[in-house]
N, C-alpha and C. Protein backbone atom coordinates (compact mmCIF):
# COMPACT_ATOMS: atom_id res chain seq x y z
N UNK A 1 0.84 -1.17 0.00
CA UNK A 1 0.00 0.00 0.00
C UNK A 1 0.89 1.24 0.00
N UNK A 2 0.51 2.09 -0.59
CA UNK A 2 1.20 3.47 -0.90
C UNK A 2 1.18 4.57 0.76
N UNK A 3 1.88 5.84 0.47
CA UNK A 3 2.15 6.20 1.70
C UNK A 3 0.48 6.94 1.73
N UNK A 4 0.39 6.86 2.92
CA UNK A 4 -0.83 8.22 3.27
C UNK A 4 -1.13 9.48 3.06
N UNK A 5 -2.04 9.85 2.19
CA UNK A 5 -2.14 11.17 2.02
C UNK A 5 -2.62 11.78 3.26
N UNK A 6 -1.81 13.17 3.56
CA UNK A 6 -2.11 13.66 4.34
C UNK A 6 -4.29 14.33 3.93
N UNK A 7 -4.34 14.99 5.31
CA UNK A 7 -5.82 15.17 5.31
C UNK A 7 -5.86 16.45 4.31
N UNK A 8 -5.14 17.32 4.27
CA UNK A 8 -5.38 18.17 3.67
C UNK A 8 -5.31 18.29 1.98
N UNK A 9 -4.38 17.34 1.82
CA UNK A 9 -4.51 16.85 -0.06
C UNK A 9 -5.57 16.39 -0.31
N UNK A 10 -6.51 15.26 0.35
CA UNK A 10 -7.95 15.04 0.42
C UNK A 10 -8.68 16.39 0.30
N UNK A 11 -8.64 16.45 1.09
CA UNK A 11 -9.81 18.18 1.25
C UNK A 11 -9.80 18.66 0.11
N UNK A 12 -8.34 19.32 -0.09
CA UNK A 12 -8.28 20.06 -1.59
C UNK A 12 -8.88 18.92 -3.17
N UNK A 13 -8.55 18.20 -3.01
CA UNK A 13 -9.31 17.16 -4.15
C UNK A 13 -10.79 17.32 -4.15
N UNK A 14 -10.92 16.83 -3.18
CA UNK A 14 -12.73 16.47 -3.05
C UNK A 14 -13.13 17.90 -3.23
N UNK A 15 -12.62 19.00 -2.36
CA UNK A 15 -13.32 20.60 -2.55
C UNK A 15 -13.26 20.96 -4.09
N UNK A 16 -11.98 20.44 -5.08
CA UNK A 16 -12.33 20.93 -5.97
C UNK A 16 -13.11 20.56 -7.32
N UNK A 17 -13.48 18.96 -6.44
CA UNK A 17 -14.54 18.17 -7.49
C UNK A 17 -15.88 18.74 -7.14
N UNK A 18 -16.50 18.79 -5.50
CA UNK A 18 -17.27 20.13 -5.32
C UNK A 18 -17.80 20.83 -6.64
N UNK A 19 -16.94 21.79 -5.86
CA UNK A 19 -16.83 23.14 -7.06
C UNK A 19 -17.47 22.72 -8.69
N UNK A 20 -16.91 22.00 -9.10
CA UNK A 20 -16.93 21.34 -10.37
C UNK A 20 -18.38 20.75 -10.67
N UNK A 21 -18.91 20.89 -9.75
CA UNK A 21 -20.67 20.06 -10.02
C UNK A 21 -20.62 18.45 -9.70
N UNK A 22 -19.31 17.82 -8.99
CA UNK A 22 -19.21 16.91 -9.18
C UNK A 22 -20.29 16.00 -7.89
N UNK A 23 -20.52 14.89 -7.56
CA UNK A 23 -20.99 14.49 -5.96
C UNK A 23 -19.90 13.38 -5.54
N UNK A 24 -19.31 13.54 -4.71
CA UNK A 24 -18.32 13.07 -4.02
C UNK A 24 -18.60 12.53 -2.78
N UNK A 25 -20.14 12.29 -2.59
CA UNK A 25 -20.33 11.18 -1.22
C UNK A 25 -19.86 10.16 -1.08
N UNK A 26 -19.95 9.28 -2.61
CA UNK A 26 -19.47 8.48 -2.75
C UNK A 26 -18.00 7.73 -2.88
N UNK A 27 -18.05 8.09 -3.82
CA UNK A 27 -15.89 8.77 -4.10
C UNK A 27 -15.37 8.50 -3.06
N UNK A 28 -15.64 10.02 -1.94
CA UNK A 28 -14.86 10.01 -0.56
C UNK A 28 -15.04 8.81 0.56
N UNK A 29 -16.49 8.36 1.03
CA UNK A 29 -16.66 6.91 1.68
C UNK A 29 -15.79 5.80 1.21
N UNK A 30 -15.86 5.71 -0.53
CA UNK A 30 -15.00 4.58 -0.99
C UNK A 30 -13.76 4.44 -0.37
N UNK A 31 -13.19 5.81 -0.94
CA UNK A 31 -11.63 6.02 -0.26
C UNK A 31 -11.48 5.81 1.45
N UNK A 32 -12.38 6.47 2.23
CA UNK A 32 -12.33 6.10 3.69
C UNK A 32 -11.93 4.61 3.95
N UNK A 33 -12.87 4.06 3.17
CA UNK A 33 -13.21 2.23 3.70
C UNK A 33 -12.05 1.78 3.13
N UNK A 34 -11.78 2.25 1.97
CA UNK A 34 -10.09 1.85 1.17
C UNK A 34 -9.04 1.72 2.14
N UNK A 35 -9.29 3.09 2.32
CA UNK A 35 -7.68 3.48 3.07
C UNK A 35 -7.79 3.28 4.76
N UNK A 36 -9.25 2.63 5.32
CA UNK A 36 -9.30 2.50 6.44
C UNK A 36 -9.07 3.66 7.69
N UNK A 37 -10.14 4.91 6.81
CA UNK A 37 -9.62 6.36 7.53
C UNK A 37 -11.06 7.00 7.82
N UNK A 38 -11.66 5.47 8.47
CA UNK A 38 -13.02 6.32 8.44
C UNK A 38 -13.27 6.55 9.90
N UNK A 39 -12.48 6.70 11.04
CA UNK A 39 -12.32 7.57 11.72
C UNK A 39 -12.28 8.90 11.60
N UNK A 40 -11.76 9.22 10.43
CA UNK A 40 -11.15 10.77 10.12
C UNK A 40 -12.20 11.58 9.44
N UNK A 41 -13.24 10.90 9.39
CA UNK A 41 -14.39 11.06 8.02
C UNK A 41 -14.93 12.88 8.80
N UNK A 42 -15.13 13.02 10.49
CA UNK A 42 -15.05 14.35 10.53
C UNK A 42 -13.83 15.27 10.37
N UNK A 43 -12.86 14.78 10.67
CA UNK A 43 -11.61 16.27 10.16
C UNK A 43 -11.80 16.21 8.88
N UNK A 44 -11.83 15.43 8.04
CA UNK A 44 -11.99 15.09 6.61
C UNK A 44 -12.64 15.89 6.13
N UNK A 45 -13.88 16.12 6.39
CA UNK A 45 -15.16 17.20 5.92
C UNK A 45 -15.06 18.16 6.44
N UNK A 46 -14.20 18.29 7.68
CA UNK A 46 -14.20 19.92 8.41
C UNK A 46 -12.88 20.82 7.31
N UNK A 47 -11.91 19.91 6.44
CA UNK A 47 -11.17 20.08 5.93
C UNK A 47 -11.49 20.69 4.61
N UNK A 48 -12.49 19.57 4.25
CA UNK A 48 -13.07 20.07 2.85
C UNK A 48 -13.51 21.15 2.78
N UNK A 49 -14.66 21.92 4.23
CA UNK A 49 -15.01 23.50 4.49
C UNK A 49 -14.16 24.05 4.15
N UNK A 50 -12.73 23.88 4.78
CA UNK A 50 -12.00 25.08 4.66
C UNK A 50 -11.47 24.93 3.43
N UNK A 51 -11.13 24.27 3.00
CA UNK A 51 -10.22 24.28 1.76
C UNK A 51 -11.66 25.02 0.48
N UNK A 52 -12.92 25.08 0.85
CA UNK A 52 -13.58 25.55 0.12
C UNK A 52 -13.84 26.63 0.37
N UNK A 53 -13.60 27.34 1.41
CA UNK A 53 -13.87 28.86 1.99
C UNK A 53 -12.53 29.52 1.69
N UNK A 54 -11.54 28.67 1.58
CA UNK A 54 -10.01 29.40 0.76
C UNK A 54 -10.39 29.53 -0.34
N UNK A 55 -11.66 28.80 -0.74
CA UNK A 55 -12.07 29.18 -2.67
C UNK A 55 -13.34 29.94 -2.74
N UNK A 56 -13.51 30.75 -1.84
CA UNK A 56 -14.56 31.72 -1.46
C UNK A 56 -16.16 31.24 -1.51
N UNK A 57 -15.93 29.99 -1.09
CA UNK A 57 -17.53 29.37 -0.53
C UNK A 57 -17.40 28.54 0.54
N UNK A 58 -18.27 29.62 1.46
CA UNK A 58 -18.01 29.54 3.01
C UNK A 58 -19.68 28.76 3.48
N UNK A 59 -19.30 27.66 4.14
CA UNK A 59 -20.47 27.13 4.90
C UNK A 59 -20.69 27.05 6.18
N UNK A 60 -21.90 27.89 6.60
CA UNK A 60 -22.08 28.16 7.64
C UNK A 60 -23.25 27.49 9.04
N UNK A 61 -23.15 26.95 9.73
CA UNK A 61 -24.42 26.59 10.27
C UNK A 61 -24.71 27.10 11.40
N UNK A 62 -25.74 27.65 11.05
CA UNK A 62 -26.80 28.46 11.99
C UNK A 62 -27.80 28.37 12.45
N UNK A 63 -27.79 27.79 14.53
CA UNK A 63 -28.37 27.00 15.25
C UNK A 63 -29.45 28.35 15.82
N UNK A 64 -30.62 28.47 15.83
CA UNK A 64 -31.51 29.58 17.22
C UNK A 64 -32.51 28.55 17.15
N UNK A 65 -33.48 29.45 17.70
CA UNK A 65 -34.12 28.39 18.95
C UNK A 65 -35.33 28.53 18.14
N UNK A 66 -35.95 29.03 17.01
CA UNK A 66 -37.16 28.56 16.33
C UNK A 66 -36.82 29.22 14.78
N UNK A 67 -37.31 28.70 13.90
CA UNK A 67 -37.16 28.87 12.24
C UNK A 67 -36.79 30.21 12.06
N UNK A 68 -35.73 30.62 10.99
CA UNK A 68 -35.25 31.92 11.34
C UNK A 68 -35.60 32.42 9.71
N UNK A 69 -36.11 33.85 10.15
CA UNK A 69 -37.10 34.60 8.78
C UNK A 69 -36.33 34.74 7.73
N UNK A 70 -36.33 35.04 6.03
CA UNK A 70 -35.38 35.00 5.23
C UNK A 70 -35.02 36.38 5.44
N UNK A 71 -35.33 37.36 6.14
CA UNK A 71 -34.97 38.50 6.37
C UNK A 71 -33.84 38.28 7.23
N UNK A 72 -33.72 37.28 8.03
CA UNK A 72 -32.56 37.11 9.41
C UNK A 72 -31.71 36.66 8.11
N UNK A 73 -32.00 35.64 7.45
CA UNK A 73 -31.07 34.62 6.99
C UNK A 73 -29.90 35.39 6.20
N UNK A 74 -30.57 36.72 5.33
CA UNK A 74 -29.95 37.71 4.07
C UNK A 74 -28.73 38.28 5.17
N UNK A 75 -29.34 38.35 6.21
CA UNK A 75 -28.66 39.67 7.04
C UNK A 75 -27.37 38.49 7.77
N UNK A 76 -27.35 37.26 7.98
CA UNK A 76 -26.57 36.75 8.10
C UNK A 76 -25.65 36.56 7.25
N UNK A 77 -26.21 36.37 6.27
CA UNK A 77 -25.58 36.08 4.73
C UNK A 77 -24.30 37.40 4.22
N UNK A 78 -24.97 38.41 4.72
CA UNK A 78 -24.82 39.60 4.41
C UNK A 78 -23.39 40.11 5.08
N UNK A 79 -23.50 39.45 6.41
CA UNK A 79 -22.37 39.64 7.32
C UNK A 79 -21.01 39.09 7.55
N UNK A 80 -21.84 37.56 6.88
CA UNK A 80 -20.74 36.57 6.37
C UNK A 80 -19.81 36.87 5.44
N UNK A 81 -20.34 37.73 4.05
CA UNK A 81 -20.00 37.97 3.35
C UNK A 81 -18.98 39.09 3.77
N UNK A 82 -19.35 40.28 4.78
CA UNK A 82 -18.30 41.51 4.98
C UNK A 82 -17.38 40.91 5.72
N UNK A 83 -17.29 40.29 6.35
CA UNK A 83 -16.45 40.13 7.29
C UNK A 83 -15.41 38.93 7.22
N UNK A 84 -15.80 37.67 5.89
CA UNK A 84 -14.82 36.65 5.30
C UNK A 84 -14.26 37.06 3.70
N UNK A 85 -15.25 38.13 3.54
CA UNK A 85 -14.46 38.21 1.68
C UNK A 85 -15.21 36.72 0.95
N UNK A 86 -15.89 36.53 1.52
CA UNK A 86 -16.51 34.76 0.64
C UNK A 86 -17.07 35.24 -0.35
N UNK A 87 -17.32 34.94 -1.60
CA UNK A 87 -18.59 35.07 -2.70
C UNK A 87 -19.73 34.35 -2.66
N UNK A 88 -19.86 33.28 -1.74
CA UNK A 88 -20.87 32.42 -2.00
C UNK A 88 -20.87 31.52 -0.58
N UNK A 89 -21.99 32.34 -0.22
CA UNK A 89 -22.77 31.65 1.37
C UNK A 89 -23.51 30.76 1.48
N UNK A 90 -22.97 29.30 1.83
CA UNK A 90 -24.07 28.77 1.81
C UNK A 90 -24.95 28.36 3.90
N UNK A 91 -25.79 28.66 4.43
CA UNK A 91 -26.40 28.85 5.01
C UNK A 91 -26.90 27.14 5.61
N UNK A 92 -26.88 25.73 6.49
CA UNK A 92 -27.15 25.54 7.10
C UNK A 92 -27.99 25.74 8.44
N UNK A 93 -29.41 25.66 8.33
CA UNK A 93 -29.92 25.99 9.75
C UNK A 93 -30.61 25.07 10.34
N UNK A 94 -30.23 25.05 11.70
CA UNK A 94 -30.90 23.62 12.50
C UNK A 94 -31.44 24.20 13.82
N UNK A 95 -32.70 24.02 14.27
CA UNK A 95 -33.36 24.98 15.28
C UNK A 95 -33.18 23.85 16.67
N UNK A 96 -32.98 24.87 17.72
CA UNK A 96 -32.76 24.12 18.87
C UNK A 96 -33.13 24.97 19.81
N UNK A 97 -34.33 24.68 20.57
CA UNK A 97 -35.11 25.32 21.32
C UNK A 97 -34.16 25.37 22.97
N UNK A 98 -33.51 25.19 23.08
CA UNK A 98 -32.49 25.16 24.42
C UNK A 98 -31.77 26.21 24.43
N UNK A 99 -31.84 27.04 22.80
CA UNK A 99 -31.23 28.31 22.90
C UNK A 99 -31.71 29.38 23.65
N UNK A 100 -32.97 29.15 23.89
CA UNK A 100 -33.94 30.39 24.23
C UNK A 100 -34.15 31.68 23.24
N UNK A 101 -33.06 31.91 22.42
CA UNK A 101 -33.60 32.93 21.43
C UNK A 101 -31.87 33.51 21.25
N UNK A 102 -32.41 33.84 19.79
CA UNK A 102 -30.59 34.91 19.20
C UNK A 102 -29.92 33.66 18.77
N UNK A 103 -28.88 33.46 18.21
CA UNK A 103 -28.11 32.74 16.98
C UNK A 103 -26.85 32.39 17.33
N UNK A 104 -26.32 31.12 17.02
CA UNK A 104 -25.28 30.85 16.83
C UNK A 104 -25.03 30.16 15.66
N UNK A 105 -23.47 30.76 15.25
CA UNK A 105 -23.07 30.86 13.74
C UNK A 105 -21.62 30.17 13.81
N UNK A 106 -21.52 28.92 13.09
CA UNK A 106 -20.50 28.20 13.36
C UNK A 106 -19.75 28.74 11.53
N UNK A 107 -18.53 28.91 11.79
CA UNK A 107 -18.11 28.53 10.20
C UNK A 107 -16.83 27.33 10.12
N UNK A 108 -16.18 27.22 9.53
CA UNK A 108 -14.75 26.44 9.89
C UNK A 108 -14.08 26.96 10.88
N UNK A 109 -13.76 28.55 10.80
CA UNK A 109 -12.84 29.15 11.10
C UNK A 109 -13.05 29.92 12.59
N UNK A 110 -13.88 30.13 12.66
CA UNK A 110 -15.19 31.14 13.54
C UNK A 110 -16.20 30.72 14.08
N UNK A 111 -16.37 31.19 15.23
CA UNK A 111 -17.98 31.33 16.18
C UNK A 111 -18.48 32.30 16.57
N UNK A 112 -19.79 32.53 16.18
CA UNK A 112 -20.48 33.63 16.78
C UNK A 112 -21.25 33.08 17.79
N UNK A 113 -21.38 33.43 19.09
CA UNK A 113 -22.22 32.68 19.53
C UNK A 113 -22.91 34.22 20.12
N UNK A 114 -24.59 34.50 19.95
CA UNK A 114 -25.07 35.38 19.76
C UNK A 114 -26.61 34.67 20.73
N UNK A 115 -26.63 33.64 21.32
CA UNK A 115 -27.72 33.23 21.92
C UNK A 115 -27.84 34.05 23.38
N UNK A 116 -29.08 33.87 23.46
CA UNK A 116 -29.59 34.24 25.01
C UNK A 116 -29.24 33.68 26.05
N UNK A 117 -28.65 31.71 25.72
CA UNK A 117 -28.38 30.65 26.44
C UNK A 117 -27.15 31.12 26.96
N UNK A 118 -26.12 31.91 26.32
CA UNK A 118 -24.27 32.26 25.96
C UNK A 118 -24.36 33.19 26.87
N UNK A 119 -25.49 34.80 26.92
CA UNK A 119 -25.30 35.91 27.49
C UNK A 119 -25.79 35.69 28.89
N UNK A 120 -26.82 34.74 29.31
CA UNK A 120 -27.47 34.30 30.43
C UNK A 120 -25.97 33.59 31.12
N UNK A 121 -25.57 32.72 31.04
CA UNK A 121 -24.45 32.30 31.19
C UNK A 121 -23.31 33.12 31.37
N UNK A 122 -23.26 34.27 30.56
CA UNK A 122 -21.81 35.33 30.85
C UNK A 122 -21.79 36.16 31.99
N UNK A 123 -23.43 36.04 32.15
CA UNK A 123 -23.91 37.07 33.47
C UNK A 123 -23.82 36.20 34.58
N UNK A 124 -24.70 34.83 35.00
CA UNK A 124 -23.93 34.64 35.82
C UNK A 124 -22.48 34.26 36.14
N UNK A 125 -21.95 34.23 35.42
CA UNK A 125 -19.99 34.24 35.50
C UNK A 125 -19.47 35.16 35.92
N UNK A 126 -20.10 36.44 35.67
CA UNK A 126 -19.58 38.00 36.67
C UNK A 126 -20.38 37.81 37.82
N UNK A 127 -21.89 37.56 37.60
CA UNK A 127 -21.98 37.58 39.12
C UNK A 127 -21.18 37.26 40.26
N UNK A 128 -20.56 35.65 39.98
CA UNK A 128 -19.99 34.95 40.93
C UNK A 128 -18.68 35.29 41.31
């Protein structure tokens, strides 16, 4: 068997078959079970993010605590965009009522954490 590609030559491959219109669910599982690296299958994909947000498409997932309006979503979109230089946002959202309300915004690189659950929590930490 040949030497191991590191994780990040993966990433860059698969990100730029991505790009290309290609679907690589498959492809990449094959190779996992191949190369017996399907432990790695999350750095693997956290890899592929970035190596695709170095090609200015940034994926983001964005957790609040009930369905968020396409007016929130633009304005996230919007922010993503000033503040990474990305061209192309793509938006993940998964609602989780434990937030109590306000957003958290994961990217590869970055966290916003913007919930009520985070600021309730920061307050009592000064209290004490």
């Amino acid at each position: 068997m040949g030497a191991k590609l590191p994780r990040r030559k993966i990433a860059t491959y698969f990100a730029t078959e991505l790009l290309a219109g290609r679907n690589v669910t498959k492809p990449l599982a094959a190779y996992l079970i191949e190369t017996k690296r399907i432990r790695e299958t999350n750095l693997i994909v956290r890899d592929i993010e970035v190596a695709l947000a170095d090609r200015g498409v940034l994926l983001a997932d964005v957790t609040s605590s009930r369905d968020l309006a396409d007016e929130t979503k633009a304005t996230i979109t919007a922010y993503l965009k000033k503040t990474t230089n990305a061209s192309d946002i793509q938006l993940r959202t998964s609602v989780t009522p434990e937030l109590l309300g306000g957003v958290l915004v994961e990217t590869p690189s970055e966290r916003l954490d913007a919930t009520l659950r985070h600021r309730l929590n920061q307050l009592t930490a000064t209290k004490l």
